[in-house]
C-alpha atoms as a PDB file:
ATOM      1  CA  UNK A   1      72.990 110.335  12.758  1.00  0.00           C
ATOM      2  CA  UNK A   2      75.234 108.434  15.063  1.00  0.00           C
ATOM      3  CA  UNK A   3      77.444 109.603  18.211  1.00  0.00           C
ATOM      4  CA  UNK A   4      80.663 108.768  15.708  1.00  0.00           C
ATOM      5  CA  UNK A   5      79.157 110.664  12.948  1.00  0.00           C
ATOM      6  CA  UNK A   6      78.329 114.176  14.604  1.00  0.00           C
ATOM      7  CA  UNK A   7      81.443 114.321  16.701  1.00  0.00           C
ATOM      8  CA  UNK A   8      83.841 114.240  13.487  1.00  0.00           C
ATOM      9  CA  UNK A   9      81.603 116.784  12.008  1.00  0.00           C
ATOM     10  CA  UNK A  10      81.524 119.006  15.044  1.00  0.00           C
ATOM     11  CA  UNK A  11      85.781 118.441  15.382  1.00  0.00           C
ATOM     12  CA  UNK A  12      85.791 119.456  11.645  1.00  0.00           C
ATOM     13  CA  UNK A  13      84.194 122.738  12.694  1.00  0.00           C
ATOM     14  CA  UNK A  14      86.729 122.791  15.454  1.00  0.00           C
ATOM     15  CA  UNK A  15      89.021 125.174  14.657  1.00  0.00           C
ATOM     16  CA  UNK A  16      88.685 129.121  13.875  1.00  0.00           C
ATOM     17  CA  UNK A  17      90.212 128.426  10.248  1.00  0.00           C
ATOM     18  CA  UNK A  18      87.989 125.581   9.201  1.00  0.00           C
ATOM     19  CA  UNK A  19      84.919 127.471  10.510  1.00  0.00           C
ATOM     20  CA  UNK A  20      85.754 130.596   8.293  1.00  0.00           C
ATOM     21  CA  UNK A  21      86.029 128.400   5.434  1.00  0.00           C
ATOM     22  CA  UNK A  22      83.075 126.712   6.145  1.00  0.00           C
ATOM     23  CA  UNK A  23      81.355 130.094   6.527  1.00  0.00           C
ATOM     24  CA  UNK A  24      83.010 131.358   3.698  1.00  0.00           C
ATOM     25  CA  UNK A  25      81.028 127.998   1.643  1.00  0.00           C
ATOM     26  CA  UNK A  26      77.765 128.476   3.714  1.00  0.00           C
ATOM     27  CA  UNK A  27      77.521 132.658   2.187  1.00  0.00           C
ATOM     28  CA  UNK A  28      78.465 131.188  -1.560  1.00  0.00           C
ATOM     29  CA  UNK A  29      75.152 128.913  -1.371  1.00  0.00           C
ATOM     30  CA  UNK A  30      74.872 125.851  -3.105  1.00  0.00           C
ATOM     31  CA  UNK A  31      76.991 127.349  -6.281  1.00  0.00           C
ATOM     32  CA  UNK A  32      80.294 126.806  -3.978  1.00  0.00           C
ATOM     33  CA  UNK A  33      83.634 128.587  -4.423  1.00  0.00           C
ATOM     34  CA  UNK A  34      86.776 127.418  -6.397  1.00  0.00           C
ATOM     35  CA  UNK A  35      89.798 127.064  -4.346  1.00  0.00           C
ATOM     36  CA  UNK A  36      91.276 130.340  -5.001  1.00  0.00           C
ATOM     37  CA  UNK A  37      88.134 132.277  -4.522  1.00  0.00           C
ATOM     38  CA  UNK A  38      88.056 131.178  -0.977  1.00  0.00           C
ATOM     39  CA  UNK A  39      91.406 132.182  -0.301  1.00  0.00           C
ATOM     40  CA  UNK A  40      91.005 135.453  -1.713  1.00  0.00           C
ATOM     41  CA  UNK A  41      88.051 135.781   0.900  1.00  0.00           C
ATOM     42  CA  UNK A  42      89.455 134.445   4.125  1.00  0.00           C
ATOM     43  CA  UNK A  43      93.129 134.974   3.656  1.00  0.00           C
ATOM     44  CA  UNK A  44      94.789 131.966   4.800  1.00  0.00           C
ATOM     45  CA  UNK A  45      97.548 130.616   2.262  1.00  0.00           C
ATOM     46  CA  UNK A  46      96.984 127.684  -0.147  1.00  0.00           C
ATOM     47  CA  UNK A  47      98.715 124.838   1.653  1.00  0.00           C
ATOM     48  CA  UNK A  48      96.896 125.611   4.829  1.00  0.00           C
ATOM     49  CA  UNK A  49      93.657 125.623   3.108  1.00  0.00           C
ATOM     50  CA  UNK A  50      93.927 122.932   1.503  1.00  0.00           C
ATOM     51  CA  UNK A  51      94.809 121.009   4.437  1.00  0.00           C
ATOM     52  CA  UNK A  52      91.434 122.567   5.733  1.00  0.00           C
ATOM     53  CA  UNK A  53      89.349 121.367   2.839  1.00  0.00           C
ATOM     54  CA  UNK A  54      90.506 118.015   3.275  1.00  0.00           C
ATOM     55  CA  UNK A  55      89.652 117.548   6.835  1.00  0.00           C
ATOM     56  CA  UNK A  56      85.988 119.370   6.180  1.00  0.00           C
ATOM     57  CA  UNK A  57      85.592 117.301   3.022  1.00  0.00           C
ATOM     58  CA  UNK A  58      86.361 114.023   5.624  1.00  0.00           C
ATOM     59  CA  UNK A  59      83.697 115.195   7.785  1.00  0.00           C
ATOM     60  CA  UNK A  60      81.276 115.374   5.535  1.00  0.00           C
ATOM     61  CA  UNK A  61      80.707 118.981   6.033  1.00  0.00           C
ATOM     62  CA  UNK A  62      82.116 120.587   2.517  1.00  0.00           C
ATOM     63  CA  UNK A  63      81.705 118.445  -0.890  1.00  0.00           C
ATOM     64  CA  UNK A  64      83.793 118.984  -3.807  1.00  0.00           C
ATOM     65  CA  UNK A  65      83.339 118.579  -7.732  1.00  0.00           C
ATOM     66  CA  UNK A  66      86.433 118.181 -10.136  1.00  0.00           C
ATOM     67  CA  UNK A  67      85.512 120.265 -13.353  1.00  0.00           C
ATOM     68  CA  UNK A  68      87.912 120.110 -15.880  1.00  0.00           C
ATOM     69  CA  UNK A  69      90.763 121.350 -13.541  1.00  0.00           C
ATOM     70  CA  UNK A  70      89.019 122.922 -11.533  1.00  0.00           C
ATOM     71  CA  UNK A  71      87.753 121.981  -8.026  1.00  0.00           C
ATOM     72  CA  UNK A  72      84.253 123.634  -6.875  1.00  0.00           C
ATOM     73  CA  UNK A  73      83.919 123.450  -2.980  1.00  0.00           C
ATOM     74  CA  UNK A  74      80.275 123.491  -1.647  1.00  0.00           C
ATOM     75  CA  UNK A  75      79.234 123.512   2.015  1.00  0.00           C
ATOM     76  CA  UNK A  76      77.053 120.168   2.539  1.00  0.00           C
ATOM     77  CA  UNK A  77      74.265 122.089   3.735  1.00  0.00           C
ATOM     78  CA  UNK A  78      72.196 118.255   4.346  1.00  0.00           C
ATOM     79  CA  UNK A  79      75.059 117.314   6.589  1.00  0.00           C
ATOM     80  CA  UNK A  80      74.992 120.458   8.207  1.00  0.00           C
ATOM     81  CA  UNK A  81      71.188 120.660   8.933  1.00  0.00           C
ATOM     82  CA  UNK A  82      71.732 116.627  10.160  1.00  0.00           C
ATOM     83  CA  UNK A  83      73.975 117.656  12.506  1.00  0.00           C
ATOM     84  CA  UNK A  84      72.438 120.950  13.904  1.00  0.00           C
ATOM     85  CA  UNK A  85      69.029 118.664  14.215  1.00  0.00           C
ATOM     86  CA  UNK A  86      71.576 116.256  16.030  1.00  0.00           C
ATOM     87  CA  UNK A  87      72.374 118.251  19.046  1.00  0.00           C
ATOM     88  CA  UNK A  88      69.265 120.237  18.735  1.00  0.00           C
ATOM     89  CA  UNK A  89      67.054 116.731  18.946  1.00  0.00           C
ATOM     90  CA  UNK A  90      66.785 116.734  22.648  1.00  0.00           C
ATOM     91  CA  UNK A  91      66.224 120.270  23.441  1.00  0.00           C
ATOM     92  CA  UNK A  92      64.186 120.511  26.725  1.00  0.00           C
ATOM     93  CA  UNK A  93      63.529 116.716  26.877  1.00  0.00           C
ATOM     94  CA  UNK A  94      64.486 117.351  30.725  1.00  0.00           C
ATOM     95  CA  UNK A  95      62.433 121.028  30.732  1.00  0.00           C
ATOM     96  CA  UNK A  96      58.749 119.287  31.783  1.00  0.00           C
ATOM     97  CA  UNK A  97      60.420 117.298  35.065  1.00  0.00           C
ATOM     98  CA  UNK A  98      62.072 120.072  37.133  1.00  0.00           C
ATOM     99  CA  UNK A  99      60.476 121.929  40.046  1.00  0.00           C
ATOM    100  CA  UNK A 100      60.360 125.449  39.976  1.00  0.00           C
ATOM    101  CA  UNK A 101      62.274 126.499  43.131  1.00  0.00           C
ATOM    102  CA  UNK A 102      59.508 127.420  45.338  1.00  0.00           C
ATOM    103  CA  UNK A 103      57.076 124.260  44.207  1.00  0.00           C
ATOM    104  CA  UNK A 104      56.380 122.174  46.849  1.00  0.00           C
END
């Protein structure tokens, strides 16, 4: 994953709305929600969401599927996993090099 990549996926996730729909998606599994089910679980009214859906669906995080006239929403739960392993890649990389204060 590139530097471009993860930081529109982590700006997607940037606000407290977007991350309770994305929640919302993540406890649905990989059946997904239709748009009214997810307002019916987090609240927030239908232009706002939608506005929401588009910007996760940008970032890759949330996928949708047109059925008949319906839309399905489903948390992309391979982007998500890409970019958790993204800023979880280097996790102690530095850990081996530092001196415990009273080393010598």
């Amino acid at each position: 994953m590139q530097w471009e990549q993860a930081a529109q996926g982590f700006a997607a996730m940037g606000s407290e709305a977007r991350l309770q729909v994305l929640r919302c998606l993540i406890r649905a599994g990989h059946e997904g929600l239709m748009v009214n089910e997810i307002q019916d679980r987090t609240g927030i009214a239908p232009s706002t969401l939608a506005h929401h859906l588009k910007f996760l669906t940008g970032a890759g995080v949330v996928e949708q599927e047109k059925i008949g006239r319906s839309t399905i929403s489903r948390a992309s739960f391979e982007q998500l996993e890409a970019l958790a392993q993204f800023v979880l890649s280097e996790c102690c990389a530095d850990a081996s090099h530092k001196k415990a204060a009273n080393d010598v």
